[in-house]
C-alpha atoms as a PDB file:
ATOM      1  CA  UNK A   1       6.962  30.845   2.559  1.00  0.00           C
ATOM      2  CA  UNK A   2       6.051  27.188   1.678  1.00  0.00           C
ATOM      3  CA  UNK A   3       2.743  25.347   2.033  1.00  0.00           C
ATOM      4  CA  UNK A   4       2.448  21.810   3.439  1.00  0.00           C
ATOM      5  CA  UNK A   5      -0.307  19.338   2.423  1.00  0.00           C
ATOM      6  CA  UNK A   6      -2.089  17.244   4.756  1.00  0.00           C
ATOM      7  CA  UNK A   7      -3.562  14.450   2.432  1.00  0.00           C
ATOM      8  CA  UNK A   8      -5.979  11.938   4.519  1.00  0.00           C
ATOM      9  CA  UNK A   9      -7.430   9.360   2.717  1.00  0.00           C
ATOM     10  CA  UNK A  10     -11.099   8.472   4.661  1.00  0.00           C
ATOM     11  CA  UNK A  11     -13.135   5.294   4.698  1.00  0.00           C
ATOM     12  CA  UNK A  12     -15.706   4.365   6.888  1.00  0.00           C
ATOM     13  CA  UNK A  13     -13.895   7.562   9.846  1.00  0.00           C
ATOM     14  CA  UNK A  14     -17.013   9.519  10.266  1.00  0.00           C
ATOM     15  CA  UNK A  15     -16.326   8.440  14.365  1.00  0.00           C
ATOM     16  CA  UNK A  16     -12.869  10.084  14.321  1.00  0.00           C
ATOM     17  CA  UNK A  17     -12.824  12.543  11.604  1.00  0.00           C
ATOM     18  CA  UNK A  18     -13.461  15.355  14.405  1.00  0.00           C
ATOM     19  CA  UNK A  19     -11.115  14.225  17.033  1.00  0.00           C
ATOM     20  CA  UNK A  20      -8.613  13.992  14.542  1.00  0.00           C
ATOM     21  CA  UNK A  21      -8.892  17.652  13.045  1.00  0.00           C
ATOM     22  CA  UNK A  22      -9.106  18.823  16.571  1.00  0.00           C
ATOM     23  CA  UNK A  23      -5.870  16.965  17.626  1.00  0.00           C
ATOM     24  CA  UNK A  24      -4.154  18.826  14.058  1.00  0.00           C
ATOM     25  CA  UNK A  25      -5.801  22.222  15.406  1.00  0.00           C
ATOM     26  CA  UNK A  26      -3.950  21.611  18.776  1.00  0.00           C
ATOM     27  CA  UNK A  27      -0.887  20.041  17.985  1.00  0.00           C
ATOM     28  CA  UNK A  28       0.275  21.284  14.827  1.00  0.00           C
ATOM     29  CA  UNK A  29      -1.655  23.531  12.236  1.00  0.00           C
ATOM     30  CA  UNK A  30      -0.894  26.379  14.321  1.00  0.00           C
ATOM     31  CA  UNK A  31       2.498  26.096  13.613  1.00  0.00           C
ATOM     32  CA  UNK A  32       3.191  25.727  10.554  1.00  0.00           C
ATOM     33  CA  UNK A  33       3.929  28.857   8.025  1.00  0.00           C
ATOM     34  CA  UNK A  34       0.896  28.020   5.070  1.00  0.00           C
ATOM     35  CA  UNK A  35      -0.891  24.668   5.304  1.00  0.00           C
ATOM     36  CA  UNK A  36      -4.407  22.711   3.568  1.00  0.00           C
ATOM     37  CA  UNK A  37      -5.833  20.147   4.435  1.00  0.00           C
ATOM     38  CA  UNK A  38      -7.052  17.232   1.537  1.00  0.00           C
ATOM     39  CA  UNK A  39      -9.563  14.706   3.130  1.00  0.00           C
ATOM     40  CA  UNK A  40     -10.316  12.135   0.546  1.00  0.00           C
ATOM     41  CA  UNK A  41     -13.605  10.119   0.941  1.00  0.00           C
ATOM     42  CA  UNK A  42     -12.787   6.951  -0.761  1.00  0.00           C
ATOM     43  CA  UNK A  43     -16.656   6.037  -0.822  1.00  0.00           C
ATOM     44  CA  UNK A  44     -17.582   5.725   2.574  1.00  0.00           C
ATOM     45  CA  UNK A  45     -21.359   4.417   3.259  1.00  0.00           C
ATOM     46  CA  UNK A  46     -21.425   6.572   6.474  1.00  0.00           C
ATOM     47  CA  UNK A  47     -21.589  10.269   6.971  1.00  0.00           C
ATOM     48  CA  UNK A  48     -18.229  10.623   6.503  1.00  0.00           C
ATOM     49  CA  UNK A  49     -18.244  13.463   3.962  1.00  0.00           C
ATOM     50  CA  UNK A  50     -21.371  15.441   5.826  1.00  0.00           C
ATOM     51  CA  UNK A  51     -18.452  15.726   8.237  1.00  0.00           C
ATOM     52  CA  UNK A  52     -15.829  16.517   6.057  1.00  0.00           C
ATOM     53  CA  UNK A  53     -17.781  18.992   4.324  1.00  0.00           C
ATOM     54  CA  UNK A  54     -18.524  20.523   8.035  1.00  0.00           C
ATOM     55  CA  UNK A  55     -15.002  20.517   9.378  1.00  0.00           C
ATOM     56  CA  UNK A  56     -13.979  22.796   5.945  1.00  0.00           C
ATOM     57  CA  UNK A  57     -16.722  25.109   6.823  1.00  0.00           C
ATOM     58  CA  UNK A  58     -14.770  25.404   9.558  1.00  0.00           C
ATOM     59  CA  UNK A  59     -11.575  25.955   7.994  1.00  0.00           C
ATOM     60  CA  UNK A  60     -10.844  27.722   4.380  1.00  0.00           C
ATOM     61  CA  UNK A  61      -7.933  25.419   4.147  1.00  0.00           C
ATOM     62  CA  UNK A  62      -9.887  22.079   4.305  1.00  0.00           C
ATOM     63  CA  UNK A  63     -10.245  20.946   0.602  1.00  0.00           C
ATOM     64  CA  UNK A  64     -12.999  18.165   0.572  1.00  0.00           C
ATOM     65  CA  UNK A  65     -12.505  15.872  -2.272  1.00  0.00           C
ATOM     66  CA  UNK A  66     -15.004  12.910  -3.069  1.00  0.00           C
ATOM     67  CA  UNK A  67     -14.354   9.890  -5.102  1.00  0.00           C
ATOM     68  CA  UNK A  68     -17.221   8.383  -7.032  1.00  0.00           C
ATOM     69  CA  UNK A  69     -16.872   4.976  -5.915  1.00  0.00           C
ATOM     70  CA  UNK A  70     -14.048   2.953  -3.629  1.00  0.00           C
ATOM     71  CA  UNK A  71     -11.125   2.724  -5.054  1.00  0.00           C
ATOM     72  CA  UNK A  72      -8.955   1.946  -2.126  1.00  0.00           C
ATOM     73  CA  UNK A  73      -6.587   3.595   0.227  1.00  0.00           C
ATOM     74  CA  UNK A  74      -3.628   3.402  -3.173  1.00  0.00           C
ATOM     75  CA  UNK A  75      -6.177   5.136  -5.862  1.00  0.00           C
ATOM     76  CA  UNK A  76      -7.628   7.805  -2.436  1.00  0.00           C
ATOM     77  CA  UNK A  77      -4.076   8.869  -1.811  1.00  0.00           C
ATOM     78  CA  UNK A  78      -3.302   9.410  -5.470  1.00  0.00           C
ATOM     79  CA  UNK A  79      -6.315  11.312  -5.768  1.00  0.00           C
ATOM     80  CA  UNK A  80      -5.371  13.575  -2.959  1.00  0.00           C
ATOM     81  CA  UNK A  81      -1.703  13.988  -4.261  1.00  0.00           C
ATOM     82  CA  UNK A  82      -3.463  15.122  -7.522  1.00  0.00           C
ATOM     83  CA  UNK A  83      -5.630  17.666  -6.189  1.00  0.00           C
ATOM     84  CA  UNK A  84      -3.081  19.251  -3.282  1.00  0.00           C
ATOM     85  CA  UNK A  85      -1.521  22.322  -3.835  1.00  0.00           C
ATOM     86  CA  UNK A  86       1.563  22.580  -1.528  1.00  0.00           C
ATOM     87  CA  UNK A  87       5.245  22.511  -2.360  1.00  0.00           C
ATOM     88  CA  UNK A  88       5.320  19.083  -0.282  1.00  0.00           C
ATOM     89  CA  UNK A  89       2.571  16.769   1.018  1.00  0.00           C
ATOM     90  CA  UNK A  90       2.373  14.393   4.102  1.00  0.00           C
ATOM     91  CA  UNK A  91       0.331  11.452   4.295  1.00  0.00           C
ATOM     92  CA  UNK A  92      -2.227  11.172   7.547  1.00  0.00           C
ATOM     93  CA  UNK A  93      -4.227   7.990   8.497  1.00  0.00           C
ATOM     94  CA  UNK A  94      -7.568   9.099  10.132  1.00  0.00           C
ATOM     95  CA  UNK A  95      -7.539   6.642  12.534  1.00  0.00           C
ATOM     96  CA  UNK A  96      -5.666   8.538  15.099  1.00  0.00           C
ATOM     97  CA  UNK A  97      -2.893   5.801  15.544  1.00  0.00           C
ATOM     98  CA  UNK A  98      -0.268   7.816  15.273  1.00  0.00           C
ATOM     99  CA  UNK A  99       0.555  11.192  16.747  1.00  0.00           C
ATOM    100  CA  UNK A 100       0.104  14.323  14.546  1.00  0.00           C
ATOM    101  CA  UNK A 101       3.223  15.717  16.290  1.00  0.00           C
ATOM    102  CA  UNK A 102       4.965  13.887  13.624  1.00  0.00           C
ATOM    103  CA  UNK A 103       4.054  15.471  10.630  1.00  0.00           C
ATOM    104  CA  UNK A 104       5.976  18.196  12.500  1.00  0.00           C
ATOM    105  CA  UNK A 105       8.966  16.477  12.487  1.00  0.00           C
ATOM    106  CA  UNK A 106       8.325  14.971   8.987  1.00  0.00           C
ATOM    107  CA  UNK A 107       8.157  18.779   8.142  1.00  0.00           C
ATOM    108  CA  UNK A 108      11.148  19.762   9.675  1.00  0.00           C
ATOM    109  CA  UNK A 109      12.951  17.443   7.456  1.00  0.00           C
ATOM    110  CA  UNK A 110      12.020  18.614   4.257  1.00  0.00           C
ATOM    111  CA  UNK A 111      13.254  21.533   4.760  1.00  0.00           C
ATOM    112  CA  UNK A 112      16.549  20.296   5.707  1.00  0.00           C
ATOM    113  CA  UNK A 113      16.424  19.181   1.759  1.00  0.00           C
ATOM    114  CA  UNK A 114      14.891  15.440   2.052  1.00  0.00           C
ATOM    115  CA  UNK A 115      12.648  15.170  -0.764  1.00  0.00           C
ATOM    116  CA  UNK A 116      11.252  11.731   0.759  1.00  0.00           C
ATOM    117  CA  UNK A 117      10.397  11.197   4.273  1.00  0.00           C
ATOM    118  CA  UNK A 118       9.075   7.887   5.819  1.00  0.00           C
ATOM    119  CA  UNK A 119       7.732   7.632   9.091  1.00  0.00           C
ATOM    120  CA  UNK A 120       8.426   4.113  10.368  1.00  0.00           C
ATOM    121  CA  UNK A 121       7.147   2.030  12.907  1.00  0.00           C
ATOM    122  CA  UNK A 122       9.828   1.689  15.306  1.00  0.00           C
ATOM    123  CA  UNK A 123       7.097  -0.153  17.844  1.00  0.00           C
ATOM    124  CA  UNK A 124       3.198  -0.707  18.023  1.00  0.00           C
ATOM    125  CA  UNK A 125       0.737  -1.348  20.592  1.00  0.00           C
ATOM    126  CA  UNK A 126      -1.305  -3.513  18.697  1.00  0.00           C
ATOM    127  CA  UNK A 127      -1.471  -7.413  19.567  1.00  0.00           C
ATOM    128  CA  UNK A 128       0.827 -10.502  18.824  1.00  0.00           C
ATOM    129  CA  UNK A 129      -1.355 -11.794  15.790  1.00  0.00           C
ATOM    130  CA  UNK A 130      -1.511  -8.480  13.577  1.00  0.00           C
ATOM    131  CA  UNK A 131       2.719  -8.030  14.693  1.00  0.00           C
ATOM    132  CA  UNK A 132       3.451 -11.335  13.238  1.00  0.00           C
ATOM    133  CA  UNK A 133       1.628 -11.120  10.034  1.00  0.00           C
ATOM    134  CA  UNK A 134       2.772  -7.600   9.406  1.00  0.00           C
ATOM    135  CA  UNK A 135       6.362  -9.019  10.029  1.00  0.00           C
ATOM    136  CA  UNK A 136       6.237 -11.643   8.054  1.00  0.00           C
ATOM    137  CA  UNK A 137       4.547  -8.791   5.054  1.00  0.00           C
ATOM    138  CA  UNK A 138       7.346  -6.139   5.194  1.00  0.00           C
ATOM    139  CA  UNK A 139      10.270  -9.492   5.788  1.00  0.00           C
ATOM    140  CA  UNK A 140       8.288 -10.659   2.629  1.00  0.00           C
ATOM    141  CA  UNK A 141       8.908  -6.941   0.912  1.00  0.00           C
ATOM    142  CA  UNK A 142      12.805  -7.042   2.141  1.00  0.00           C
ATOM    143  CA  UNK A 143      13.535 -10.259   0.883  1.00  0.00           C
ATOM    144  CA  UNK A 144      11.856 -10.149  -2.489  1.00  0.00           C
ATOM    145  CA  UNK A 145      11.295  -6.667  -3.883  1.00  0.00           C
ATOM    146  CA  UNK A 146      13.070  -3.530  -1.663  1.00  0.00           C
ATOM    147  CA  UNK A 147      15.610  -4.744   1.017  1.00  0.00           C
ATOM    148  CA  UNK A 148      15.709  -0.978   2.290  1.00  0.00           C
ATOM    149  CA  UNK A 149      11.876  -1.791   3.482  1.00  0.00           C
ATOM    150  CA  UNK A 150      12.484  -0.952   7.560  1.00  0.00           C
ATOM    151  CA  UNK A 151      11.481  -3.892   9.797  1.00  0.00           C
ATOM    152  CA  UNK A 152       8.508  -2.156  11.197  1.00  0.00           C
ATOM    153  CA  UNK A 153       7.155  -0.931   7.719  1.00  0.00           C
ATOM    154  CA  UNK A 154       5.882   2.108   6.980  1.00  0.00           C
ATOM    155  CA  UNK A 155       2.063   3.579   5.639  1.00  0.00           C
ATOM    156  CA  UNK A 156       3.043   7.630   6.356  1.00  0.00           C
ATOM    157  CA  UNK A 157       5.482  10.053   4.253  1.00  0.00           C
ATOM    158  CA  UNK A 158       6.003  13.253   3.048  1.00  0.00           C
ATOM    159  CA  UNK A 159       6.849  14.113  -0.184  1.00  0.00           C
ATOM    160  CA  UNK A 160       7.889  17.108  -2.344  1.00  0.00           C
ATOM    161  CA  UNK A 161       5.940  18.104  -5.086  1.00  0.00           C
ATOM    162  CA  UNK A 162       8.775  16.740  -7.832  1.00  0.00           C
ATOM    163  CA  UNK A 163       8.458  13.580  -6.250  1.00  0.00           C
ATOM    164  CA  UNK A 164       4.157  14.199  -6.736  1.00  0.00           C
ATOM    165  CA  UNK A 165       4.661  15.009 -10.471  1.00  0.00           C
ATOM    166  CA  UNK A 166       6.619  11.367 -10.843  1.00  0.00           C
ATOM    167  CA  UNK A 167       3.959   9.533  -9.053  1.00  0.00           C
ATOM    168  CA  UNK A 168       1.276  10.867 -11.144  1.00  0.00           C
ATOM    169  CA  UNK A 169       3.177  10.525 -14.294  1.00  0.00           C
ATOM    170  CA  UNK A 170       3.296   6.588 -13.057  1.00  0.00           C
ATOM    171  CA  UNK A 171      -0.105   6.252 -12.924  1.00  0.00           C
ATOM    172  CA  UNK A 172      -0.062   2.815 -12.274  1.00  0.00           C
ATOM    173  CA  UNK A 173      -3.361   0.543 -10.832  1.00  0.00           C
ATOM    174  CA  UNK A 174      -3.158  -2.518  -8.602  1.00  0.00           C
ATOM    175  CA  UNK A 175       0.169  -1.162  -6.963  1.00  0.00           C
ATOM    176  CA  UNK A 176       1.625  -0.252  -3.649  1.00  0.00           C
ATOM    177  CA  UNK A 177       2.097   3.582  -3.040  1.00  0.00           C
ATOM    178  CA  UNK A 178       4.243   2.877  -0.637  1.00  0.00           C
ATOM    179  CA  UNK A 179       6.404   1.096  -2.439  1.00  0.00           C
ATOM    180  CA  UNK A 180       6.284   3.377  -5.582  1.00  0.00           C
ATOM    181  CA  UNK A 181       7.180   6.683  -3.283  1.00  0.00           C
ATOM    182  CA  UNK A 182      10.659   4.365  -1.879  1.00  0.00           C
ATOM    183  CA  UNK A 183      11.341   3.248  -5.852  1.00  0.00           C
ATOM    184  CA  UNK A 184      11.338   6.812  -6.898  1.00  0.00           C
ATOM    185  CA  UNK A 185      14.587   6.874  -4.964  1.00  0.00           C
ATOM    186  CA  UNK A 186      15.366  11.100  -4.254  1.00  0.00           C
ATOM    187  CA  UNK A 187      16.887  12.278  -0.775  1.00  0.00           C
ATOM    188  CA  UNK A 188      15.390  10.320   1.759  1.00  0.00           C
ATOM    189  CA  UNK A 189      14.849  10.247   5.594  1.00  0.00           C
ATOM    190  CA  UNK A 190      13.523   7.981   8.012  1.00  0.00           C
ATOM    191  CA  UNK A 191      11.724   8.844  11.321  1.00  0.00           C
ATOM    192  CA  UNK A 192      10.334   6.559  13.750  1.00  0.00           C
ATOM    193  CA  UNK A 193       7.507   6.746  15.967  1.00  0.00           C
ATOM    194  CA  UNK A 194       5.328   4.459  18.586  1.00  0.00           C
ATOM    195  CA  UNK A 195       2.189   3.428  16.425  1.00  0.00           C
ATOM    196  CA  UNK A 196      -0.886   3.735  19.240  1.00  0.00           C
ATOM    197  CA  UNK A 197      -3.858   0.724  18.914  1.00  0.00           C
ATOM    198  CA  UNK A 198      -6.924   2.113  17.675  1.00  0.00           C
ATOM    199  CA  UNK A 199      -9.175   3.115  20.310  1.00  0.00           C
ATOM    200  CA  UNK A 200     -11.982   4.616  18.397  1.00  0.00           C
ATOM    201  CA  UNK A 201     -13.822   3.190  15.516  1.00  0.00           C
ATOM    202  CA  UNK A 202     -13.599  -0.056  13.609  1.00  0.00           C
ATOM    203  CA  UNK A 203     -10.961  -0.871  11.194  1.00  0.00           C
ATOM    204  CA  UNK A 204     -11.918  -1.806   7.620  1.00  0.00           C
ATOM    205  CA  UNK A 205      -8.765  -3.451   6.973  1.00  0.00           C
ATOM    206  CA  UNK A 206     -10.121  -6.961   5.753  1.00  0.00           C
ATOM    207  CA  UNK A 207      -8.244  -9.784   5.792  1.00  0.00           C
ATOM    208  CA  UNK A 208      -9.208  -9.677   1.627  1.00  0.00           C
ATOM    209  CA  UNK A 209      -7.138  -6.629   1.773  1.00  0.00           C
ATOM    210  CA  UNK A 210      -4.211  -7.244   2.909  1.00  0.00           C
ATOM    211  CA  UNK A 211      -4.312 -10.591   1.073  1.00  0.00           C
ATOM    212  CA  UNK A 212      -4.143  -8.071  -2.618  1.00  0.00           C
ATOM    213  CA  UNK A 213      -1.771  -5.777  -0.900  1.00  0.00           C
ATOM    214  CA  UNK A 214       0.582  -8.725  -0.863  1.00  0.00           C
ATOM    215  CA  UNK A 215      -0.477  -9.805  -4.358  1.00  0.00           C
ATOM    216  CA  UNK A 216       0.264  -6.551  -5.960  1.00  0.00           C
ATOM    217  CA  UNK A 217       3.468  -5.577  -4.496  1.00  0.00           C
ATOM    218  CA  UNK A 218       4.781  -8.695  -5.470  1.00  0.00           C
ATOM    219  CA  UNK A 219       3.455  -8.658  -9.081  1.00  0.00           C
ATOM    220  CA  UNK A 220       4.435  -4.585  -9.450  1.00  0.00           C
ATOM    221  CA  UNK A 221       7.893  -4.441  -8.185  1.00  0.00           C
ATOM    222  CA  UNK A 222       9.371  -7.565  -8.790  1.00  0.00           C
ATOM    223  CA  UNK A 223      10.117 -11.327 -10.410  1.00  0.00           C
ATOM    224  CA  UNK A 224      10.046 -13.504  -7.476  1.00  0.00           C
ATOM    225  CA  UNK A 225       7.140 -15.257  -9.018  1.00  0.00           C
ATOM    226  CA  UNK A 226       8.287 -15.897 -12.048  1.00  0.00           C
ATOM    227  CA  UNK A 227      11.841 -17.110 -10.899  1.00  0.00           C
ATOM    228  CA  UNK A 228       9.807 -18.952  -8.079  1.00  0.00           C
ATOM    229  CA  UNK A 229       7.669 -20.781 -10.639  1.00  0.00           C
ATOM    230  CA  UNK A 230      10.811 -21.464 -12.825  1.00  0.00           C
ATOM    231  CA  UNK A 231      12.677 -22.708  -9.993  1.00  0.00           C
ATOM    232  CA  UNK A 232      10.032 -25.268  -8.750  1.00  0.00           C
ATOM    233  CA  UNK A 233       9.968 -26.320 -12.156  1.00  0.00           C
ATOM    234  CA  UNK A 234      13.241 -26.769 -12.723  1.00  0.00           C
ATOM    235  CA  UNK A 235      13.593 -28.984  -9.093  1.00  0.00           C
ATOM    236  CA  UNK A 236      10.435 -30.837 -10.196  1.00  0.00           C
ATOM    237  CA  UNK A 237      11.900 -32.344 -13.842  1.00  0.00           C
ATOM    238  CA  UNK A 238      15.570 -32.768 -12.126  1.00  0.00           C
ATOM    239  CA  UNK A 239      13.515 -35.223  -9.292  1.00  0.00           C
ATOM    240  CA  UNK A 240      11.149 -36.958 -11.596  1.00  0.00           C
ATOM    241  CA  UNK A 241      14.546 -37.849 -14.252  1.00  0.00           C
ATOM    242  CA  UNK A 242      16.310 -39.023 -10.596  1.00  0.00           C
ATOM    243  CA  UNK A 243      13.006 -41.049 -10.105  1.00  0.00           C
ATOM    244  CA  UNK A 244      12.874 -42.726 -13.428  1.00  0.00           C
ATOM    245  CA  UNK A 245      16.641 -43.360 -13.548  1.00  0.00           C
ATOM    246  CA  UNK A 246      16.299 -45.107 -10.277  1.00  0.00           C
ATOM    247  CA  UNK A 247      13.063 -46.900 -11.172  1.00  0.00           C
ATOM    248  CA  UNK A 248      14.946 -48.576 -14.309  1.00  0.00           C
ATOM    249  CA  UNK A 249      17.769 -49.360 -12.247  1.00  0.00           C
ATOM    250  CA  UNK A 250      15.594 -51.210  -9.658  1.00  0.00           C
ATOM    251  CA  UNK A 251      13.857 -53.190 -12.414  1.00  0.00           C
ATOM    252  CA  UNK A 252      16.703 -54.339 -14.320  1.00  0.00           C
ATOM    253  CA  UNK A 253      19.203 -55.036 -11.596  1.00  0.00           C
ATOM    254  CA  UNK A 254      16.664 -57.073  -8.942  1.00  0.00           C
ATOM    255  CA  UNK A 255      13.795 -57.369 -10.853  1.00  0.00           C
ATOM    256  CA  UNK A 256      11.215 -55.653  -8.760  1.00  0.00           C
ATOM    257  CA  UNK A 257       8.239 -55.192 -10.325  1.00  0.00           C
ATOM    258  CA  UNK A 258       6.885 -51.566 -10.733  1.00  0.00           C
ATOM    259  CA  UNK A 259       3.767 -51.059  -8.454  1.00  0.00           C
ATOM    260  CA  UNK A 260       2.277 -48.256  -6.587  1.00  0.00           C
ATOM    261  CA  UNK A 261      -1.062 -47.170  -8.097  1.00  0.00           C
ATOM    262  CA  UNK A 262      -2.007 -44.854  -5.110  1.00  0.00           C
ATOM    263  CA  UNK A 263       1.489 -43.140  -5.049  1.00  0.00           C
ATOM    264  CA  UNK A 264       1.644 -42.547  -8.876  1.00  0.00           C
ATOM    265  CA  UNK A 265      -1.502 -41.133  -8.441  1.00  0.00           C
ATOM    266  CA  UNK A 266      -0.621 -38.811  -5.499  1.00  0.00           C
ATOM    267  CA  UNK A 267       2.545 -37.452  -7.570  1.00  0.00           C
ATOM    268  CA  UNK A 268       0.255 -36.907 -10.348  1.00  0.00           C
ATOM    269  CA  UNK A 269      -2.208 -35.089  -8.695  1.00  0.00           C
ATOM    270  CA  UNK A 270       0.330 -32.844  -7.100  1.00  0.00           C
ATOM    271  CA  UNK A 271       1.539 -32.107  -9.635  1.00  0.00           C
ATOM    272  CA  UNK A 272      -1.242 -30.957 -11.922  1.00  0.00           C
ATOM    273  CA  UNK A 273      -1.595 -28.836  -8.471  1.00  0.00           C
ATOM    274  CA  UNK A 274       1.365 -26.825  -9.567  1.00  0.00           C
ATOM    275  CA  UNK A 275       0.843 -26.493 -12.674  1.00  0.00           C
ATOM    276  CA  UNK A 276      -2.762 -24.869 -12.016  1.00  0.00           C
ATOM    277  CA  UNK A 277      -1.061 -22.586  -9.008  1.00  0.00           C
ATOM    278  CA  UNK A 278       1.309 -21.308 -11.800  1.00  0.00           C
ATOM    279  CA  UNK A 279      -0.336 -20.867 -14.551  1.00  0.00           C
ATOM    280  CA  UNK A 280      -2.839 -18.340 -11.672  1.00  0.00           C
ATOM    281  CA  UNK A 281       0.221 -16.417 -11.508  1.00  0.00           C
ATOM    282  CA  UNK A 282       0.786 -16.311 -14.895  1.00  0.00           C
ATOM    283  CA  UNK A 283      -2.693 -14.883 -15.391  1.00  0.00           C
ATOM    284  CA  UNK A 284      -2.599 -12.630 -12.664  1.00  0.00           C
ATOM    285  CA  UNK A 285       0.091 -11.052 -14.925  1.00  0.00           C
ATOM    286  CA  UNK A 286      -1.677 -11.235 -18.102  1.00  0.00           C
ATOM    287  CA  UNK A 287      -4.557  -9.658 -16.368  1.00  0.00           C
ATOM    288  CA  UNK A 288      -3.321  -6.963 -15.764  1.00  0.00           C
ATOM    289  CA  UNK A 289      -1.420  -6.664 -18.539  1.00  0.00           C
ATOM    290  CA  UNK A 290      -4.948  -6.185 -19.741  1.00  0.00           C
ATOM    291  CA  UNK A 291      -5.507  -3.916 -17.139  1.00  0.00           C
ATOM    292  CA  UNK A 292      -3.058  -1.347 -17.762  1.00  0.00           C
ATOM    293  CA  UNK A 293      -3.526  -1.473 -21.143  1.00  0.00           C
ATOM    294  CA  UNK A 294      -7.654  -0.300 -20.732  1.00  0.00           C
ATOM    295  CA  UNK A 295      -5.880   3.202 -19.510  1.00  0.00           C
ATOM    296  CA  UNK A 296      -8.646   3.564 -17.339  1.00  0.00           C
ATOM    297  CA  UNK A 297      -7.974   6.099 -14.204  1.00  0.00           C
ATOM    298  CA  UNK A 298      -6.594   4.685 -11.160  1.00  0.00           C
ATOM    299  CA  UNK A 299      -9.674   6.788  -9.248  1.00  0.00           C
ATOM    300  CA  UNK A 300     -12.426   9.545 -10.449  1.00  0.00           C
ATOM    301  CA  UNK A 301     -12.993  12.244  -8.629  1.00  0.00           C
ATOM    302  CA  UNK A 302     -16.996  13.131  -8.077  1.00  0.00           C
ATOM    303  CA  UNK A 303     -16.634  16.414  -6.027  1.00  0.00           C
ATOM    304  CA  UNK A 304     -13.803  19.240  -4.957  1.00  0.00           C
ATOM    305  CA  UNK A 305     -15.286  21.580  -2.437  1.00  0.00           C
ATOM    306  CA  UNK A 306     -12.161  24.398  -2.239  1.00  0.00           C
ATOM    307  CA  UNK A 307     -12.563  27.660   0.016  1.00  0.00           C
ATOM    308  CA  UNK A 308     -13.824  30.784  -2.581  1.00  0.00           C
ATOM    309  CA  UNK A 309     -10.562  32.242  -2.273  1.00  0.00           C
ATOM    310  CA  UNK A 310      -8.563  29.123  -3.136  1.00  0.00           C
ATOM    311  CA  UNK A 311      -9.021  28.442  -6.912  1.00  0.00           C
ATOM    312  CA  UNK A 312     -12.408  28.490  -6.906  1.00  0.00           C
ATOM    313  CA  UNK A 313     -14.931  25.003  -6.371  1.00  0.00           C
ATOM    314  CA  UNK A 314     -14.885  22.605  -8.612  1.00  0.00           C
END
């Protein structure tokens, strides 16, 4: 008999926390063989975990773990990975976007022998402006870092606990999970689904956020940057010895006099612009250079309510 993991990361959900285990009660725990439930509150300043602890009053299989602080959605899901039980684990956003029937399906697939399974966007009802930036994210991710990134990206997957033990043994900070869980590589499937807009509740998605997400899956997973800065160098010395060659040429074949204060000034200033915007990059890596090398955890875990007959509370 095998046990699944439901691991749901919660932030700010205390509005749909209920109407989401009641959709899972309907649709799918009744089903399975063995199952738990990990809610995760990542530091929410509502009553989120009044509710979570309520909902595993309810249920001996809700585990209701509580992080000390935010750490965001990356360090919550790690934390719920860690504390999980099952022989696989699925990933569930609380905001009820997407149907629970597919962890079902998800399910179904492991056991066919897929130690990875992503659930991918195939459409979404959500409007033009968040489409086009999300596009342009996961066309980013394809062209850069993972070209087997689906157009219609992915935040949802189940995997098996071998594929658990590697991501904890990674243990990296200021990362993409989602991109760590495709790098691992293993037998992999892909299921799409229709992603619903959010009907209840208010995302906490920031603009700030998605702004690092991009930030640290370029700096984790690859060298773009680095080649990028390189490159522009490169093109910027090949111009300026074109320039000058040109500029010498002019003055001793007509006799033009060199002029241009405002223009010399403008090239300057650009590029002492460049120089600034790379040497950021070049500290964003030595930061966390420094970062990783402070070995401090990626999330701490304040509170683990478990049912009595499931290991005990810690």
């Amino acid at each position: 008999m095998s046990k699944l993991s439901i691991v749901i990361p919660v932030y700010y959900n205390s509005d749909t926390l209920e109407l989401l285990y009641d959709d899972l009660k309907e649709k799918v725990l009744g089903k399975l063989e063995e199952y738990e439930i990990v809610f995760v509150d990542d530091g929410s300043g509502d009553n989120s975990w009044e509710i979570i602890n309520k909902i595993a009053a309810m249920d001996k299989n809700v585990i209701a773990t509580k992080l000390s602080r935010n750490f965001g959605e990356h360090a919550a899901l790690l934390a719920g990975l860690s504390v999980c039980t099952g022989d696989c684990a699925v990933t569930k956003q609380a905001d009820l976007q997407e149907d629970s029937t597919l962890i079902l399906e998800m399910y179904e697939s492991w056991k066919r022998g897929n130690k990875v399974v992503l659930a991918i966007r195939g459409s979404r009802d959500e409007n033009a402006v968040k489409k086009f930036f999300a596009g342009c994210y996961y066309w980013l991710v394809r062209k850069t870092i993972n070209k087997d990134m689906p157009q219609g990206g992915c935040d949802c997957y189940l995997v098996d606990r071998q594929v658990i033990k590697v991501l904890e043994m990674m243990d990296e900070k200021n990362s993409s999970l989602t991109l760590q869980v495709m790098w691992v590589g293993f037998k992999t499937e892909k299921i799409y689904f229709h992603r619903k807009d959010r009907e209840v509740g208010k995302s906490r998605w920031t603009l700030g956020k998605k702004i690092k997400l991009v930030v640290d899956s370029m700096m984790s997973f690859s060298y773009f940057p680095i080649r990028c800065m390189a490159t522009v160098g490169f093109v910027f010395a090949l111009l300026s010895l074109i320039g000058i060659i040109l500029t010498i040429k002019e003055k001793l074949t007509t006799g033009t006099p060199i002029l241009g204060y405002a223009s010399l000034m403008s090239v300057v200033l650009f590029g002492f612009g460049l120089i600034f915007i790379m040497l950021s990059m070049l500290g964003e890596y030595i930061w966390r250079t420094l970062e990783e090398s402070r070995k401090r955890p990626p999330f701490i875990i304040d509170e683990v309510h478990r049912s009595q007959g499931d290991k005990g509370e810690k």
